[in-house]
N, C-alpha and C. Protein backbone atom coordinates (compact mmCIF):
# COMPACT_ATOMS: atom_id res chain seq x y z
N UNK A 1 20.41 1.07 -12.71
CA UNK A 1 18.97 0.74 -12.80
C UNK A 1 18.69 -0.51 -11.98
N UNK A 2 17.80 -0.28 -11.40
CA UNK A 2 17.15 -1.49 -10.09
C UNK A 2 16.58 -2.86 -10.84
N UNK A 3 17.11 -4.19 -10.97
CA UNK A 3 16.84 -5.12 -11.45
C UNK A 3 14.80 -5.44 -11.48
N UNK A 4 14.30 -5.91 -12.36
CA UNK A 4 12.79 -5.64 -11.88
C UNK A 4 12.54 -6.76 -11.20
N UNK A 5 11.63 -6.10 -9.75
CA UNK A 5 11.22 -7.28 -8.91
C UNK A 5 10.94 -8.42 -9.51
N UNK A 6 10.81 -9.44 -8.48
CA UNK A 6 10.49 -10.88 -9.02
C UNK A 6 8.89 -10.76 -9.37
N UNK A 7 8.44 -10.10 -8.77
CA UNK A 7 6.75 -10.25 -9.08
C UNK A 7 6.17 -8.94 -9.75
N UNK A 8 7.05 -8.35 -10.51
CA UNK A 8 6.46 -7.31 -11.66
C UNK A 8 5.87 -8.09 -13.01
N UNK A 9 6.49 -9.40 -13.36
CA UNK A 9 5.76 -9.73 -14.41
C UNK A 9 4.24 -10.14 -14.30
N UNK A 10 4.04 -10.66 -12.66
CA UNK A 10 2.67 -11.09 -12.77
C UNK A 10 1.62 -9.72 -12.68
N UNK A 11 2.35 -8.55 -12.10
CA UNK A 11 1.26 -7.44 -11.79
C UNK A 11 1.51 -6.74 -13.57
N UNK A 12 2.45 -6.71 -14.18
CA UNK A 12 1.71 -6.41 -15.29
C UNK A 12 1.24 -7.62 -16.49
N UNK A 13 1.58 -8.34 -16.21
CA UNK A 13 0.05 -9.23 -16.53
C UNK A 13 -1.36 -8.72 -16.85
N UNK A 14 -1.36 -8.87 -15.49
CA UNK A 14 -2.47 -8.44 -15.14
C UNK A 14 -3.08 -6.83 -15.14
N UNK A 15 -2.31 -5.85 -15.35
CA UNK A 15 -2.37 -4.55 -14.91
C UNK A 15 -3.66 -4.11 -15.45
N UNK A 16 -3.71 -4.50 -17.30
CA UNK A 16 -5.15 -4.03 -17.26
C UNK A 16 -6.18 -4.23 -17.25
N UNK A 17 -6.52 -5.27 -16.79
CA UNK A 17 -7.37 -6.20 -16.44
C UNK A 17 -8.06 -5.81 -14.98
N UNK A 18 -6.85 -5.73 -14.09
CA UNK A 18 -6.93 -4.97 -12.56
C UNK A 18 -7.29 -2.94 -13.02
N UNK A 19 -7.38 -2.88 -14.05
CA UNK A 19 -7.71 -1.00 -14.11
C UNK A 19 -9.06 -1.17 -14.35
N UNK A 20 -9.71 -2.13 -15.08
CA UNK A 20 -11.25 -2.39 -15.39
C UNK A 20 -11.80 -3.09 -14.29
N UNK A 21 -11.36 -3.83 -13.61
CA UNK A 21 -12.02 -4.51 -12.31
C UNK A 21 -12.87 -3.43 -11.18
N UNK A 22 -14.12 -3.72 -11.07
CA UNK A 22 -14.80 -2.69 -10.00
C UNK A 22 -14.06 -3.19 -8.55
N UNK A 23 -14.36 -2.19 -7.61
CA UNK A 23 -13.80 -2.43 -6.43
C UNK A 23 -14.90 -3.68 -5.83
N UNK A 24 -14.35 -4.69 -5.16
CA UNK A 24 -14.73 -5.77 -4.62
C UNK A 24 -16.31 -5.15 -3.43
N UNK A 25 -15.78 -4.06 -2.57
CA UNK A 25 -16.70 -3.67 -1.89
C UNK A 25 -16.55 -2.13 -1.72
N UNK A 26 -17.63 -1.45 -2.66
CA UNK A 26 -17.22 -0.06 -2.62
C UNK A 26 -17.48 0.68 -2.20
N UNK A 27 -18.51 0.02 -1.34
CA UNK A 27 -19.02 1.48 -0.10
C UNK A 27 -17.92 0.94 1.19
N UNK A 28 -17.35 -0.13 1.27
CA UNK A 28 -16.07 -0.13 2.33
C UNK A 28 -14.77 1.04 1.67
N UNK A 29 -14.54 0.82 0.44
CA UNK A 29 -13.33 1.73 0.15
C UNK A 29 -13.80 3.02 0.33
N UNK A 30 -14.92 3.65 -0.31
CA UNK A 30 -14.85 4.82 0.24
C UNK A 30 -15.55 5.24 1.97
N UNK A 31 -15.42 4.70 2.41
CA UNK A 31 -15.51 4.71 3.93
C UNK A 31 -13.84 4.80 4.19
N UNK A 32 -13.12 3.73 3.72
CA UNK A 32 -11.93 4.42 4.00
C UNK A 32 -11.14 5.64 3.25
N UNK A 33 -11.95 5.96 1.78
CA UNK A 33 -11.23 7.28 1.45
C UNK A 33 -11.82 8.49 2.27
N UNK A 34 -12.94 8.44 2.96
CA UNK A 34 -13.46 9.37 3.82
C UNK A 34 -12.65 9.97 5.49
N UNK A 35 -12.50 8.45 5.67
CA UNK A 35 -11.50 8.23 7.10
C UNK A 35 -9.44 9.08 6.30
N UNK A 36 -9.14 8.32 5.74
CA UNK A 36 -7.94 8.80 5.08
C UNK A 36 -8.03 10.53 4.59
N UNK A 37 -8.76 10.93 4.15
CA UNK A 37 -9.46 12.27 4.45
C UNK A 37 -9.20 13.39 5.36
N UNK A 38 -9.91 12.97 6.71
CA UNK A 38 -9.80 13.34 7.94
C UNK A 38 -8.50 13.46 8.15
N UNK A 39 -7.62 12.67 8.10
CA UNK A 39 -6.06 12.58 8.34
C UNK A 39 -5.08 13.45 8.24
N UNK A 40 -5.92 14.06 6.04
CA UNK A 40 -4.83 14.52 5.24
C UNK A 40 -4.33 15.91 5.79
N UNK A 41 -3.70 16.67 5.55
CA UNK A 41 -3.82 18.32 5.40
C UNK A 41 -3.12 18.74 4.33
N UNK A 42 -3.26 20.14 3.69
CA UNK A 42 -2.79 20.55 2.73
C UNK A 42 -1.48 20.76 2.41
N UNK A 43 -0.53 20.61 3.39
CA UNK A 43 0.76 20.79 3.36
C UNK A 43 1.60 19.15 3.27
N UNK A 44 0.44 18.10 3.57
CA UNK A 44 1.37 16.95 3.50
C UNK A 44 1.66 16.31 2.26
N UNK A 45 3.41 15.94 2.82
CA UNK A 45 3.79 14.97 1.77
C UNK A 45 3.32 14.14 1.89
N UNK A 46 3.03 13.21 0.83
CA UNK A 46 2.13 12.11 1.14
C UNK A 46 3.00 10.69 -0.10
N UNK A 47 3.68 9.49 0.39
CA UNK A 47 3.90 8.61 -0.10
C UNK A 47 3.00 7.44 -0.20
N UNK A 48 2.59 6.94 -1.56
CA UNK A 48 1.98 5.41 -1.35
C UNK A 48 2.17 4.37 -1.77
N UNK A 49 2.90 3.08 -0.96
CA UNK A 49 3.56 2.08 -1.91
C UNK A 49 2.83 1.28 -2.49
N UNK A 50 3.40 0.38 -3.76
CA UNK A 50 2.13 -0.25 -3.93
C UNK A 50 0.94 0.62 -4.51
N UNK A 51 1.19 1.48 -5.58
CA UNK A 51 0.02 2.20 -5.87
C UNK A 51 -1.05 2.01 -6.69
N UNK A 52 -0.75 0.51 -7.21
CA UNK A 52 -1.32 -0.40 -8.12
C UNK A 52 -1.60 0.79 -9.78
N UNK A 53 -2.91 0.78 -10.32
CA UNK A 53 -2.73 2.33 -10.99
C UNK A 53 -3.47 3.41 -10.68
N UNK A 54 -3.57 3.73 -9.54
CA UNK A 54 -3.11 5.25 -8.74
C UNK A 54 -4.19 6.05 -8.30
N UNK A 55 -5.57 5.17 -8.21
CA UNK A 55 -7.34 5.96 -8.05
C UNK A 55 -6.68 6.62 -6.88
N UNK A 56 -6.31 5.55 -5.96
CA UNK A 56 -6.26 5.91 -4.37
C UNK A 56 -5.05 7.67 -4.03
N UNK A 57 -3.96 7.33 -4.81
CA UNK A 57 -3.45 8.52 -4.65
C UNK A 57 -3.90 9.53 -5.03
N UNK A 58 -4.43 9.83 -6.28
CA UNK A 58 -5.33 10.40 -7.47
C UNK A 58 -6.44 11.13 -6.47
N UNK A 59 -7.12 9.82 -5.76
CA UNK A 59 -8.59 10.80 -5.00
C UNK A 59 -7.50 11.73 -3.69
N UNK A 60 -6.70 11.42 -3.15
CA UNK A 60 -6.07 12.12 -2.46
C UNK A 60 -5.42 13.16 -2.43
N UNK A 61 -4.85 13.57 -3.60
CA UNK A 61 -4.05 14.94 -4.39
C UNK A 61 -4.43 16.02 -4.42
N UNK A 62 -5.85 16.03 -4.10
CA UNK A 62 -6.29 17.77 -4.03
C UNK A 62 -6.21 18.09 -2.82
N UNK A 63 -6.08 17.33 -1.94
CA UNK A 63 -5.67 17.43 -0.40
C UNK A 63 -4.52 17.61 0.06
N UNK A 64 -3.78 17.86 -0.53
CA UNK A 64 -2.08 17.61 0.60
C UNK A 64 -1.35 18.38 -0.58
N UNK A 65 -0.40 18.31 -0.43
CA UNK A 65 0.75 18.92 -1.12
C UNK A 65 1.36 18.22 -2.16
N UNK A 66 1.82 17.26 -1.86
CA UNK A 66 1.77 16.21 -3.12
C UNK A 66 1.86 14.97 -2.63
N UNK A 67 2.38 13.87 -3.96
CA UNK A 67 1.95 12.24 -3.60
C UNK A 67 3.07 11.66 -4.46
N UNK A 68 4.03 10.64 -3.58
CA UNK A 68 4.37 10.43 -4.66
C UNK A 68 3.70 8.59 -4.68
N UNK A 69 3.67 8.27 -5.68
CA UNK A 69 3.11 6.54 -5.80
C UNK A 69 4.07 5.69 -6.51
N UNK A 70 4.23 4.76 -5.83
CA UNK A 70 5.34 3.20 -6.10
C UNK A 70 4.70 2.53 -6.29
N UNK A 71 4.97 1.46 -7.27
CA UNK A 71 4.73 -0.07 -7.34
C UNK A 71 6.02 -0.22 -8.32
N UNK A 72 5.91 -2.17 -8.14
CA UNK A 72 6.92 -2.52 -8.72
C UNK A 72 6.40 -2.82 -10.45
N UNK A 73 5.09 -2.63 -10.39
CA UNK A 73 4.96 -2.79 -12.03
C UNK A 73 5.23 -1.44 -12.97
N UNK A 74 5.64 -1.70 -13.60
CA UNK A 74 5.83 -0.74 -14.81
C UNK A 74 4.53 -0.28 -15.61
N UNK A 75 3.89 -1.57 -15.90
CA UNK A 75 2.73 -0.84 -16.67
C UNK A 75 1.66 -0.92 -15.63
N UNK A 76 1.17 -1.26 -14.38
CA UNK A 76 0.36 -0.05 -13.81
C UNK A 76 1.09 1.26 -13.34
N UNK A 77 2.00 1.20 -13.54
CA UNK A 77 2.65 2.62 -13.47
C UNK A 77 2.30 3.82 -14.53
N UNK A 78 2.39 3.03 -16.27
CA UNK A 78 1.90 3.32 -17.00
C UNK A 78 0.68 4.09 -16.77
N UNK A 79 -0.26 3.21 -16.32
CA UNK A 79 -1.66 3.58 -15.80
C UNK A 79 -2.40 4.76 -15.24
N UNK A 80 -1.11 4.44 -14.16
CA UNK A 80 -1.40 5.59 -13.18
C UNK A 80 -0.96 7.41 -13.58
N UNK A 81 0.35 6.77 -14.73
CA UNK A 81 0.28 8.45 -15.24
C UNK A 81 -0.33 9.17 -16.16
N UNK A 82 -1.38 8.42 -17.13
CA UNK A 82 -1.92 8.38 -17.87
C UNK A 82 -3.42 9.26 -17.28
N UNK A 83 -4.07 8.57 -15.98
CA UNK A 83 -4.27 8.89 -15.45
C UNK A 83 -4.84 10.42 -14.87
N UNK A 84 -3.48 10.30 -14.11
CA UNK A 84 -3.16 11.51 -13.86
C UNK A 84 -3.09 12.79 -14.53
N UNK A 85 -2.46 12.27 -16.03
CA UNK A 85 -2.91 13.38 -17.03
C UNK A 85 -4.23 13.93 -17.17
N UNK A 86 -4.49 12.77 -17.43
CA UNK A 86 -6.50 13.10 -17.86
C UNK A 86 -6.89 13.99 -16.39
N UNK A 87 -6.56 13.71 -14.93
CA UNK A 87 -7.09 14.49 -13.73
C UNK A 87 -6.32 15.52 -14.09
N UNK A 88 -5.17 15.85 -14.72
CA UNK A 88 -4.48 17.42 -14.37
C UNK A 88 -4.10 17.31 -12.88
N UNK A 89 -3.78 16.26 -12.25
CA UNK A 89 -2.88 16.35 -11.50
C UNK A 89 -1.38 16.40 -11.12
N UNK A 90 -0.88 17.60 -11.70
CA UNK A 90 0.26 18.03 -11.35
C UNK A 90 1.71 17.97 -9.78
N UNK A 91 0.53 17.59 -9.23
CA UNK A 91 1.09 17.27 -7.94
C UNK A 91 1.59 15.89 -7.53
N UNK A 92 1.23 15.07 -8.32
CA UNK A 92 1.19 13.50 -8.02
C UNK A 92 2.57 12.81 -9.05
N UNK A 93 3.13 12.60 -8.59
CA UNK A 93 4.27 11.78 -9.56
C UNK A 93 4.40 10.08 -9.06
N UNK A 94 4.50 9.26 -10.38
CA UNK A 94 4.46 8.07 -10.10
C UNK A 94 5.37 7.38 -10.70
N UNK A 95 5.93 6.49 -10.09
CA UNK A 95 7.44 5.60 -9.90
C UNK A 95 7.42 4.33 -9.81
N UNK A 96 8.07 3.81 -10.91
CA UNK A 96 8.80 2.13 -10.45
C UNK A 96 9.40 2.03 -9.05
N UNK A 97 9.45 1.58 -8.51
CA UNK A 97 9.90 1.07 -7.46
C UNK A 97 9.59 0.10 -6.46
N UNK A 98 10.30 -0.95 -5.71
CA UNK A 98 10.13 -1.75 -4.70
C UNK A 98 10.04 -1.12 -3.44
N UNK A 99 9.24 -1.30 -2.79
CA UNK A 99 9.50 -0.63 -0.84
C UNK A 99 11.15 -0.78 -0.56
N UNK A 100 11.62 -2.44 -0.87
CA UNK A 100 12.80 -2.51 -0.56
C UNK A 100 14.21 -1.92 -0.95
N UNK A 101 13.15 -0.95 -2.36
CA UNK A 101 14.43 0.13 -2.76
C UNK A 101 14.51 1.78 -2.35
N UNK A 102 13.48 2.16 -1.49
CA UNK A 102 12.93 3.22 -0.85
C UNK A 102 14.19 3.33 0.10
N UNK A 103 14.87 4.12 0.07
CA UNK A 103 15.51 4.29 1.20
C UNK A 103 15.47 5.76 2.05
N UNK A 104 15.66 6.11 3.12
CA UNK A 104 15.47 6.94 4.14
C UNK A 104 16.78 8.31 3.50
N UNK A 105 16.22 9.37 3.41
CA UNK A 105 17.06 10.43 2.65
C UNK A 105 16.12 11.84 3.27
N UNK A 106 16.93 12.83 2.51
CA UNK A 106 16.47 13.98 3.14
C UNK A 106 14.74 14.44 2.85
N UNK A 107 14.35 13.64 2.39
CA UNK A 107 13.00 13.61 2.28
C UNK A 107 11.96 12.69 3.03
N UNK A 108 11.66 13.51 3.74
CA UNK A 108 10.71 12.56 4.95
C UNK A 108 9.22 12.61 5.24
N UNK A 109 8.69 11.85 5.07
CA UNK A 109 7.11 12.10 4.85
C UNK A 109 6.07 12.37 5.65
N UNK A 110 5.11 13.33 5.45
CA UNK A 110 3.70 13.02 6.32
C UNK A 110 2.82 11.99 6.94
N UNK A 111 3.09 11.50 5.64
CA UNK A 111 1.85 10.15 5.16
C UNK A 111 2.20 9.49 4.39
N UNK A 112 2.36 7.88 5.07
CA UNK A 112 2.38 7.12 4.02
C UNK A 112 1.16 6.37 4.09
N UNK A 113 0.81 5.88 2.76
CA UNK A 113 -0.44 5.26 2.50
C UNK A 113 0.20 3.24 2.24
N UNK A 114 -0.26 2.55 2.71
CA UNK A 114 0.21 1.20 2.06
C UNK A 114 -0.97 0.03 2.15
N UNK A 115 -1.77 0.42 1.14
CA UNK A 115 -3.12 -0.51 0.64
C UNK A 115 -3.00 -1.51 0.13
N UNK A 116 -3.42 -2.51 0.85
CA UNK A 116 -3.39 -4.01 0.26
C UNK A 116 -2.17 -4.24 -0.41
N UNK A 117 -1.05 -3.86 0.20
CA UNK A 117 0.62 -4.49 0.08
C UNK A 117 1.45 -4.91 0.91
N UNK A 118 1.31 -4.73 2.02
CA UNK A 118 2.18 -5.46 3.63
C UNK A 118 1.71 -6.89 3.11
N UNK A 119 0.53 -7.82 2.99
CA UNK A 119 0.30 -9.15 2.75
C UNK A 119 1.56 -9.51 2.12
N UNK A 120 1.75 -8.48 1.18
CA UNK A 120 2.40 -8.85 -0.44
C UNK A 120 4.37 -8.91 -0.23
N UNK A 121 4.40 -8.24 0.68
CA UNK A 121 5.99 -7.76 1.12
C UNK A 121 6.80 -8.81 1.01
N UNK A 122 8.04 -8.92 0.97
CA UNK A 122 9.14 -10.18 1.40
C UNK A 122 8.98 -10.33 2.85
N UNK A 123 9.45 -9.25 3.98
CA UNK A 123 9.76 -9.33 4.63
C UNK A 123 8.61 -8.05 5.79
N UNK A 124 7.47 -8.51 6.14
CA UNK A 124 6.66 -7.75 6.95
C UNK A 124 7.18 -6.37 8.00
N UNK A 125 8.03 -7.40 9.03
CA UNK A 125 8.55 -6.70 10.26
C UNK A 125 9.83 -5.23 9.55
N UNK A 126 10.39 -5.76 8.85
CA UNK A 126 11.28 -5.32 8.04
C UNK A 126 11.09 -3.83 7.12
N UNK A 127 9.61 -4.33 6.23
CA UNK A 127 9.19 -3.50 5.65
C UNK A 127 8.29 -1.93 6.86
N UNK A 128 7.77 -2.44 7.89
CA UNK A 128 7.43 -1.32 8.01
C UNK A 128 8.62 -0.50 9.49
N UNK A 129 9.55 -0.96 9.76
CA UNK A 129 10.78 -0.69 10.05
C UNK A 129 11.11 0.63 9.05
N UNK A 130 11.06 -0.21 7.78
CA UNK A 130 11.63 1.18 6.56
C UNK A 130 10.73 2.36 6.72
N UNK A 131 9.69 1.74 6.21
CA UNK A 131 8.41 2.73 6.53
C UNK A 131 8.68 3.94 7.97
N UNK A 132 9.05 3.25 8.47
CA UNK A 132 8.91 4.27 9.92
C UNK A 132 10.50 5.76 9.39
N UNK A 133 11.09 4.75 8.91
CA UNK A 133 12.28 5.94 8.63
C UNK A 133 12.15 6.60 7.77
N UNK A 134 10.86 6.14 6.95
CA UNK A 134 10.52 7.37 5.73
C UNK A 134 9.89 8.19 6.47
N UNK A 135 8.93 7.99 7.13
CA UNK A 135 8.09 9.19 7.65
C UNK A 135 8.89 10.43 9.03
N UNK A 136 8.08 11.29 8.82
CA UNK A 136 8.88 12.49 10.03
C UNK A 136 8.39 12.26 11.17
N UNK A 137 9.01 12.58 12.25
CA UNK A 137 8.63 12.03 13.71
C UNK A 137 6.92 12.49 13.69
N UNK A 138 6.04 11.68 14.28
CA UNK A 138 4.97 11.89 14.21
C UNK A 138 4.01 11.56 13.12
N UNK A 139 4.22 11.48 12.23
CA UNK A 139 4.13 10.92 10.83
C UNK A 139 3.48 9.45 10.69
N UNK A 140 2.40 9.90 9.67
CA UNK A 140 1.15 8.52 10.06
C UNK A 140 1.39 7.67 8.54
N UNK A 141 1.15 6.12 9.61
CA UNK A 141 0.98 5.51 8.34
C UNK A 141 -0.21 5.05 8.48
N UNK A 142 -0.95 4.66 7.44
CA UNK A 142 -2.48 4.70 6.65
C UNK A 142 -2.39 3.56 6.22
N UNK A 143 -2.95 1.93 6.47
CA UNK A 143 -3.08 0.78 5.68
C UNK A 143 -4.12 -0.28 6.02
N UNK A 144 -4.12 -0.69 4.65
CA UNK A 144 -5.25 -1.44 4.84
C UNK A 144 -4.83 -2.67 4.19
N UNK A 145 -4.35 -3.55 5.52
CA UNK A 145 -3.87 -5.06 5.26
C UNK A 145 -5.08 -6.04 5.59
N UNK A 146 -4.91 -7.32 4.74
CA UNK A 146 -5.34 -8.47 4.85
C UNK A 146 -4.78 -9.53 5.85
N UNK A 147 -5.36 -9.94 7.05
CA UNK A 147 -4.29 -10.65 8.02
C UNK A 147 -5.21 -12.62 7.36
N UNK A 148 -4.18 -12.91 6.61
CA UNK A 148 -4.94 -13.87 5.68
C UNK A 148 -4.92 -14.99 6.40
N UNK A 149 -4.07 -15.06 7.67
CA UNK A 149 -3.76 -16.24 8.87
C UNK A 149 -5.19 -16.43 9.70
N UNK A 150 -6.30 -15.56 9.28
CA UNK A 150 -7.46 -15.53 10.21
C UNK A 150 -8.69 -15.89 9.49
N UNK A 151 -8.54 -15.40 7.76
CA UNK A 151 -9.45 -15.64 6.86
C UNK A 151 -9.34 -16.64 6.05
N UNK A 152 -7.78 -17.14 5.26
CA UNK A 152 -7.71 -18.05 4.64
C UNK A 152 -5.92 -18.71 4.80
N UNK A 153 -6.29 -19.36 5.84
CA UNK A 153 -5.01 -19.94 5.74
C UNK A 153 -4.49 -20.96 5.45
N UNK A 154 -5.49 -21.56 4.43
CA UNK A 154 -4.68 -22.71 3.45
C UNK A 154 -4.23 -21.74 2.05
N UNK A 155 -4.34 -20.68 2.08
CA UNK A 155 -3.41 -19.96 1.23
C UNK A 155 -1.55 -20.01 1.53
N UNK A 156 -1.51 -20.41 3.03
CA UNK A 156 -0.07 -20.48 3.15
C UNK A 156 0.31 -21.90 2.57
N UNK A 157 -0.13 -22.51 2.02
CA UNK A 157 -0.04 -24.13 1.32
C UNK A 157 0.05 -23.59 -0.13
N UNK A 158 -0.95 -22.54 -0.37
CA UNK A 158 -1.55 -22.72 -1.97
C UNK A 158 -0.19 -21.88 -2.75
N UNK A 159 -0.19 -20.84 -1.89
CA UNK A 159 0.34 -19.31 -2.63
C UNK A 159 1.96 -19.86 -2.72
N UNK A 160 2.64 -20.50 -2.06
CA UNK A 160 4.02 -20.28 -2.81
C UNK A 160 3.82 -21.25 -4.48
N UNK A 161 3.17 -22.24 -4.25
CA UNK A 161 3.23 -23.14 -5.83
C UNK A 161 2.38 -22.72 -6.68
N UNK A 162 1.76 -21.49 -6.46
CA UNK A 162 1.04 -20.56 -7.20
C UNK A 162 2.21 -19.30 -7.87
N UNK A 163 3.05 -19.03 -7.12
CA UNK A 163 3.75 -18.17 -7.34
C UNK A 163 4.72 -18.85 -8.26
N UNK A 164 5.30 -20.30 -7.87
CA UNK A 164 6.26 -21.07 -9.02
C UNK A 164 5.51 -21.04 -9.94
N UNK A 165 4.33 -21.03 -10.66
CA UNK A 165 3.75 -21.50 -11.23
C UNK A 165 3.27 -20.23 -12.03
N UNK A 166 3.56 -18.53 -11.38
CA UNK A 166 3.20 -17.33 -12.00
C UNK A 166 2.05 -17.12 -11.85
N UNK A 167 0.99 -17.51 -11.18
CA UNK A 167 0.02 -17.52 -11.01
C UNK A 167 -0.48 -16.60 -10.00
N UNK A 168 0.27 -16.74 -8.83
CA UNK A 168 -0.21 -15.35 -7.86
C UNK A 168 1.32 -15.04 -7.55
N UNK A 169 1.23 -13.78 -7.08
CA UNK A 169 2.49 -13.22 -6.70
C UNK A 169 3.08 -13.76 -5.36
N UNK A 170 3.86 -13.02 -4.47
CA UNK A 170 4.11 -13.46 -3.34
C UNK A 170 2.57 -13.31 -2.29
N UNK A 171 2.67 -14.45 -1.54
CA UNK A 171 1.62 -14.02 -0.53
C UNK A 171 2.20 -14.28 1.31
N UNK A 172 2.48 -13.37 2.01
CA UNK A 172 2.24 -13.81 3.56
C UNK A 172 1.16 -13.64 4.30
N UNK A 173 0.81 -15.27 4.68
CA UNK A 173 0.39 -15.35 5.69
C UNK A 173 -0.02 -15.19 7.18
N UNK A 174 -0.27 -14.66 7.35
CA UNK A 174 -0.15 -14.31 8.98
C UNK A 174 -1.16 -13.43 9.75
N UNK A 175 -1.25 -13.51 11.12
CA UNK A 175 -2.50 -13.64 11.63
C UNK A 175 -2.46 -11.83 12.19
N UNK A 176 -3.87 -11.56 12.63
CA UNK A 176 -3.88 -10.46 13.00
C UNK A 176 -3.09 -10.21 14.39
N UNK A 177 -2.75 -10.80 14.97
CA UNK A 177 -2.07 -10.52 16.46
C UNK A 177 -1.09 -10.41 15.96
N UNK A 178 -0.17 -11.20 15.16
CA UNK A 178 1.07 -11.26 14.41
C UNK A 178 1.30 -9.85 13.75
N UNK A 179 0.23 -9.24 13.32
CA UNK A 179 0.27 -8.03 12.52
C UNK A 179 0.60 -6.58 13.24
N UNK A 180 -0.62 -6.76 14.85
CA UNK A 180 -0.32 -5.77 15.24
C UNK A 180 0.88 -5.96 16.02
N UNK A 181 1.17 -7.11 16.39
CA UNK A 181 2.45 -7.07 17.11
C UNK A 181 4.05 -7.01 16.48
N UNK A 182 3.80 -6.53 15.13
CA UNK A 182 5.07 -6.42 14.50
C UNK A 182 4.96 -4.94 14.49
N UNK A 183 3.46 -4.09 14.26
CA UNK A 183 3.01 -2.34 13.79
C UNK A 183 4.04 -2.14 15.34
N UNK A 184 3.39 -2.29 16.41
CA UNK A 184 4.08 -1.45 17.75
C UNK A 184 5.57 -1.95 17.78
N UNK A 185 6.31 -3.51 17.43
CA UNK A 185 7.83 -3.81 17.29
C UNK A 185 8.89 -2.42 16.40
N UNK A 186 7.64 -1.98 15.47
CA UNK A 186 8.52 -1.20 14.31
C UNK A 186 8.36 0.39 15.31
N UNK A 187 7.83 0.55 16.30
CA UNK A 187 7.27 1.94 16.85
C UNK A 187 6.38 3.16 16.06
N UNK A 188 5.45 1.88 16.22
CA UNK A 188 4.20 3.05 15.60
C UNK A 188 3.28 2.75 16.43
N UNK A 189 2.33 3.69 17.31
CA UNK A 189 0.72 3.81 17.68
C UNK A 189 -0.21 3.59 17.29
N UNK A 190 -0.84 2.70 17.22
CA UNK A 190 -2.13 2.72 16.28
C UNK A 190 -3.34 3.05 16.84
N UNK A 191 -3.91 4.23 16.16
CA UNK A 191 -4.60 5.30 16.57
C UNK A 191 -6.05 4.79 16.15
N UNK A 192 -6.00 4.13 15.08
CA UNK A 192 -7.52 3.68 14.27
C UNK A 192 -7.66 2.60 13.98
N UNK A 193 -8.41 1.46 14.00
CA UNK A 193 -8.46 0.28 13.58
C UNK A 193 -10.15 -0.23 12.87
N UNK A 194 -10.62 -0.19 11.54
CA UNK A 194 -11.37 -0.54 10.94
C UNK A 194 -11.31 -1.53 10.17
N UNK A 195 -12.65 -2.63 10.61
CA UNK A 195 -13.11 -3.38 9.88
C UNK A 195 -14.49 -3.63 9.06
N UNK A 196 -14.94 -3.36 7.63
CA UNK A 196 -16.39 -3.28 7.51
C UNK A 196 -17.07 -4.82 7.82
N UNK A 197 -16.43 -5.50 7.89
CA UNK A 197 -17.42 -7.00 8.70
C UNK A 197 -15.95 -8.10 8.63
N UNK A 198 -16.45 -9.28 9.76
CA UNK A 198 -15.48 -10.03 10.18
C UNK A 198 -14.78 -10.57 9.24
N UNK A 199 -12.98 -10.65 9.43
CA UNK A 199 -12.41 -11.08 8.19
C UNK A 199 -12.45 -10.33 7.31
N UNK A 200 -12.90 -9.17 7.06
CA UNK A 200 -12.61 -8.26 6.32
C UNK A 200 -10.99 -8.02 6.31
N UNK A 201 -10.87 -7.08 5.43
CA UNK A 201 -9.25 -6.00 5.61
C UNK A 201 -9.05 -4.87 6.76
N UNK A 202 -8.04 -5.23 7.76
CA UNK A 202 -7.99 -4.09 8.60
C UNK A 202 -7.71 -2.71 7.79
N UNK A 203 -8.37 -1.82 8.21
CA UNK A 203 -7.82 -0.75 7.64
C UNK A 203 -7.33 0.23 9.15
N UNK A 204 -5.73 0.59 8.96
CA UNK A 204 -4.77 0.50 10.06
C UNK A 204 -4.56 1.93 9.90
N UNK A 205 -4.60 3.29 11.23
CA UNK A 205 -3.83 4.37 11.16
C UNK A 205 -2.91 4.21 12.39
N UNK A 206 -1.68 4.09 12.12
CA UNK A 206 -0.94 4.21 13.34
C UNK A 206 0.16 5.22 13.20
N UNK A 207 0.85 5.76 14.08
CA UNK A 207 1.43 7.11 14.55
C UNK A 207 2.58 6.91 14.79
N UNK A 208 3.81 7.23 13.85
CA UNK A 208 5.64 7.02 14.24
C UNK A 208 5.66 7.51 15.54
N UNK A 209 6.19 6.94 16.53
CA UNK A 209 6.33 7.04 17.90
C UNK A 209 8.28 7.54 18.21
């Protein structure tokens, strides 16, 4: 059994607290569940890390073939299967897990989805490296990162003695050039790039190359 991440206690903390929270801006999210949409097809596997508890995979499941959803918390995991019951979505299975315990096996994906979790990663360049070996040649990844080096970067001061302190989880810093220039380092295309206003969250489709 996989030791639990360092930052599962703060996401279930918080977990249900974050299941009652409205979306911050919700005609931007579904602009991107509309765009993510377009993408899907009925035959894809579809992975999403980071699935917090599981709307995003959930609205996606009648589309593709199945889903599976990660995070490192346990009880939005809880959440998300609970969930899922109530939708009768049979197709969707949801999992403890770290990205950094994902490893590359005979199962290789369509689509991966990774919403507001690259910020959150140990290791950026690293993590979507993995990412690329989960997916099948051609195989899109779907994300919508915060490049916080452009919007708030006295968070790189605040967020580690926030994190000693249990207060916020891990946070990286780093700027949008930094971002896309790690997406094409790992060999992916990026095919789509949306922002609903400046400093917003990129929302990223790029293409395993």
């Amino acid at each position: 059994m996989h030791q639990p991440h360092a930052d599962a206690r703060f996401w279930n903390r918080i977990a249900a607290r974050y299941a009652r929270k409205a979306v911050p801006d919700q005609a931007a999210y579904e602009t991107k569940l509309r765009k993510t949409n377009g993408y899907l097809n009925i035959a894809d596997r579809v992975l999403e890390i980071g699935c917090g508890t599981g709307s995003t995979a959930l609205h996606h499941a009648s589309r593709v073939a199945s889903v599976l959803g990660t995070d490192i918390s346990p009880r939005m995991i809880d959440i998300a299967r609970e969930k899922a019951q109530v939708q009768g979505a049979d197709n969707v299975t949801f999992e403890v897990s770290s990205v950094e315990a994902l490893e590359a096996g005979s199962t290789r994906y369509d689509v991966i989805m990774a919403h507001s979790i690259l910020h959150l990663v140990e290791d950026v360049p690293a993590t979507l490296a993995r990412l690329h070996g989960l997916l099948k040649p051609g195989g899109l990844l779907i994300s919508n990162t915060q490049c916080i080096g452009d919007s708030a970067r006295w968070l790189g001061w605040v967020a580690p003695l926030g994190r000693r302190l249990g207060v916020l989880p891990r946070v990286n810093v780093f700027k949008e050039a930094t971002f896309f220039a790690w997406i094409e380092a790992a060999d992916f295309a990026v095919e789509e790039v949306w922002q609903p206003k400046p400093k917003a969250s990129h929302y990223v489709v790029a293409r395993s190359i």
